[in-house]
Protein backbone atom coordinates (compact mmCIF):
# COMPACT_ATOMS: atom_id res chain seq x y z
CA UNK A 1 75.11 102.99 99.79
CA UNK A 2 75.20 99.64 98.40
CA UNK A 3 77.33 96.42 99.57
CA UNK A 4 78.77 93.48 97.70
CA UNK A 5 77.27 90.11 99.39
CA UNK A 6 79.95 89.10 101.87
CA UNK A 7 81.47 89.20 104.95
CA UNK A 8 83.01 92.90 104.81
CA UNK A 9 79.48 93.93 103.26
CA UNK A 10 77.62 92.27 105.72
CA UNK A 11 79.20 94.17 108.72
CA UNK A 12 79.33 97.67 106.20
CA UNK A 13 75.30 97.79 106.30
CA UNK A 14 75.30 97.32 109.65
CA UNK A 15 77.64 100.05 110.55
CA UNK A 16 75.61 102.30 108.03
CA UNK A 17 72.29 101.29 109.58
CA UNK A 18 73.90 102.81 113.18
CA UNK A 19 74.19 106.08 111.20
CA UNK A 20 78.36 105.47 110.86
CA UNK A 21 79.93 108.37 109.00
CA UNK A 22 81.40 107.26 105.80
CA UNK A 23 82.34 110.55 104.62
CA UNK A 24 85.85 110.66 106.84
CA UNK A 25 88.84 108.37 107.21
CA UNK A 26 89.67 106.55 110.19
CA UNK A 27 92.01 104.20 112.16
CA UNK A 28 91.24 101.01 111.13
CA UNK A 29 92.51 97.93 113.17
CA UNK A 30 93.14 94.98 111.55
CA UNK A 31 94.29 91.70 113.73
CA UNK A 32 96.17 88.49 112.75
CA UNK A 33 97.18 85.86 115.42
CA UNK A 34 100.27 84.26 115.29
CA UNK A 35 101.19 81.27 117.36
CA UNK A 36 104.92 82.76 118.90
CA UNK A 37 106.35 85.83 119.74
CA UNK A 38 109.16 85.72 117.47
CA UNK A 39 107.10 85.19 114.50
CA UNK A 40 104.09 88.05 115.86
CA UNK A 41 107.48 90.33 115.89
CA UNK A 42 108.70 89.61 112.24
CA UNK A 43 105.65 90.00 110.67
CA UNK A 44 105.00 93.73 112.72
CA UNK A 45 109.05 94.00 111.45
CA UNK A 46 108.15 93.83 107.79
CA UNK A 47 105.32 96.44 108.26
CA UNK A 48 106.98 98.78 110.31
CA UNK A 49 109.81 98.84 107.56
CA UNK A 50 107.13 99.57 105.21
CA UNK A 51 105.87 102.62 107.43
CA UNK A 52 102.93 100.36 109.12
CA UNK A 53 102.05 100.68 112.73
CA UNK A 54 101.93 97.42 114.14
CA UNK A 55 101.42 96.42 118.18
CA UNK A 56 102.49 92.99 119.17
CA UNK A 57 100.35 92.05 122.04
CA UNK A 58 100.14 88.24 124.03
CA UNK A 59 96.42 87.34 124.12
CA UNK A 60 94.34 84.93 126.02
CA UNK A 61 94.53 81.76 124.33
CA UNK A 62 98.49 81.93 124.79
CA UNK A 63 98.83 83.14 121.52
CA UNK A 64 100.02 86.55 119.83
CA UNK A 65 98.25 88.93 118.29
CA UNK A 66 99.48 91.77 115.73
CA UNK A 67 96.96 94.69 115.73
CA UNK A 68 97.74 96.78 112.41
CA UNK A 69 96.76 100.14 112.30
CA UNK A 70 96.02 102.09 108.81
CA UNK A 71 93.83 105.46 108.47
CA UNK A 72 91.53 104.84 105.24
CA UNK A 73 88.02 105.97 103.94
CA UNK A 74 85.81 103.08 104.93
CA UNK A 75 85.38 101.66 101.84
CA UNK A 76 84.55 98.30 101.05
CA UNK A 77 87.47 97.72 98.26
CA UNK A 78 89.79 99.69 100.61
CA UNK A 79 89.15 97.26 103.88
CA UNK A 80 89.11 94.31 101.49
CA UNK A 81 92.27 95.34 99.61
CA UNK A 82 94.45 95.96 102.85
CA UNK A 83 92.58 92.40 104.53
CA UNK A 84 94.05 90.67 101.16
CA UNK A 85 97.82 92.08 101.21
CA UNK A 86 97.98 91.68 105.03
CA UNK A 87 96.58 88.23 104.81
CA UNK A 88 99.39 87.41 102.49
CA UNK A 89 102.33 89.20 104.61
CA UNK A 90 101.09 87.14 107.86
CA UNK A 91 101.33 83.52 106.40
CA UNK A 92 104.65 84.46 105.10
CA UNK A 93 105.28 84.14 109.08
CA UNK A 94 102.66 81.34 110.03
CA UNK A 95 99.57 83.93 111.39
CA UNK A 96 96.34 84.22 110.17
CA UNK A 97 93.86 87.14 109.75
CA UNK A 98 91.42 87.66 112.57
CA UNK A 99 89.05 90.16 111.65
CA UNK A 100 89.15 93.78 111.42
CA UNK A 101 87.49 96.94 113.95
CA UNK A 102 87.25 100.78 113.96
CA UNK A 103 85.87 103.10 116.05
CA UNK A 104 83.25 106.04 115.20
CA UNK A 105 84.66 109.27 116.86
């Protein structure tokens, strides 16, 4: 399988080097930080009206986190897509994206 040159491509080869299985969806977590509570909330709000699971969890740099969670095939245009359209839902409330994780069952 073959990556596009960038960050999301980058960590795609390395997760098919370790023999990931791309065949299957899976729970994909994506994190934004925000810097209050309130604002953490609205943004998981807005998902969760839109059928999104979203935690709201304090982190260690007294900030907020919002940990999305969306089952997808790991695709690069599907991680990139979601990253993109999150992204743009978070500054609406002041956060900003902070990477994305999933685990191999």
């Amino acid at each position: 399988m073959k990556f596009p040159n960038d960050e999301n491509g980058d960590v795609l080869r390395r997760m098919q080097e370790s023999g990931f299985d791309f065949s299957k969806e899976y729970v994909f977590d994506y994190y934004h930080i925000f810097d209050s509570e309130s604002t953490a909330q609205q943004f998981a709000t807005m998902l969760q009206k839109h059928r999104i699971h979203a935690e709201v969890q304090p982190n260690k740099d007294s900030k907020w986190d919002v940990v999305v969670k969306i089952m997808h095939l790991p695709t690069h245009n599907e991680i990139t897509e979601w990253e993109i359209d999150l992204e743009a839902g978070a500054k609406k409330f002041g956060g900003l994206k902070d990477g994305w994780g999933v685990m191999q069952e």
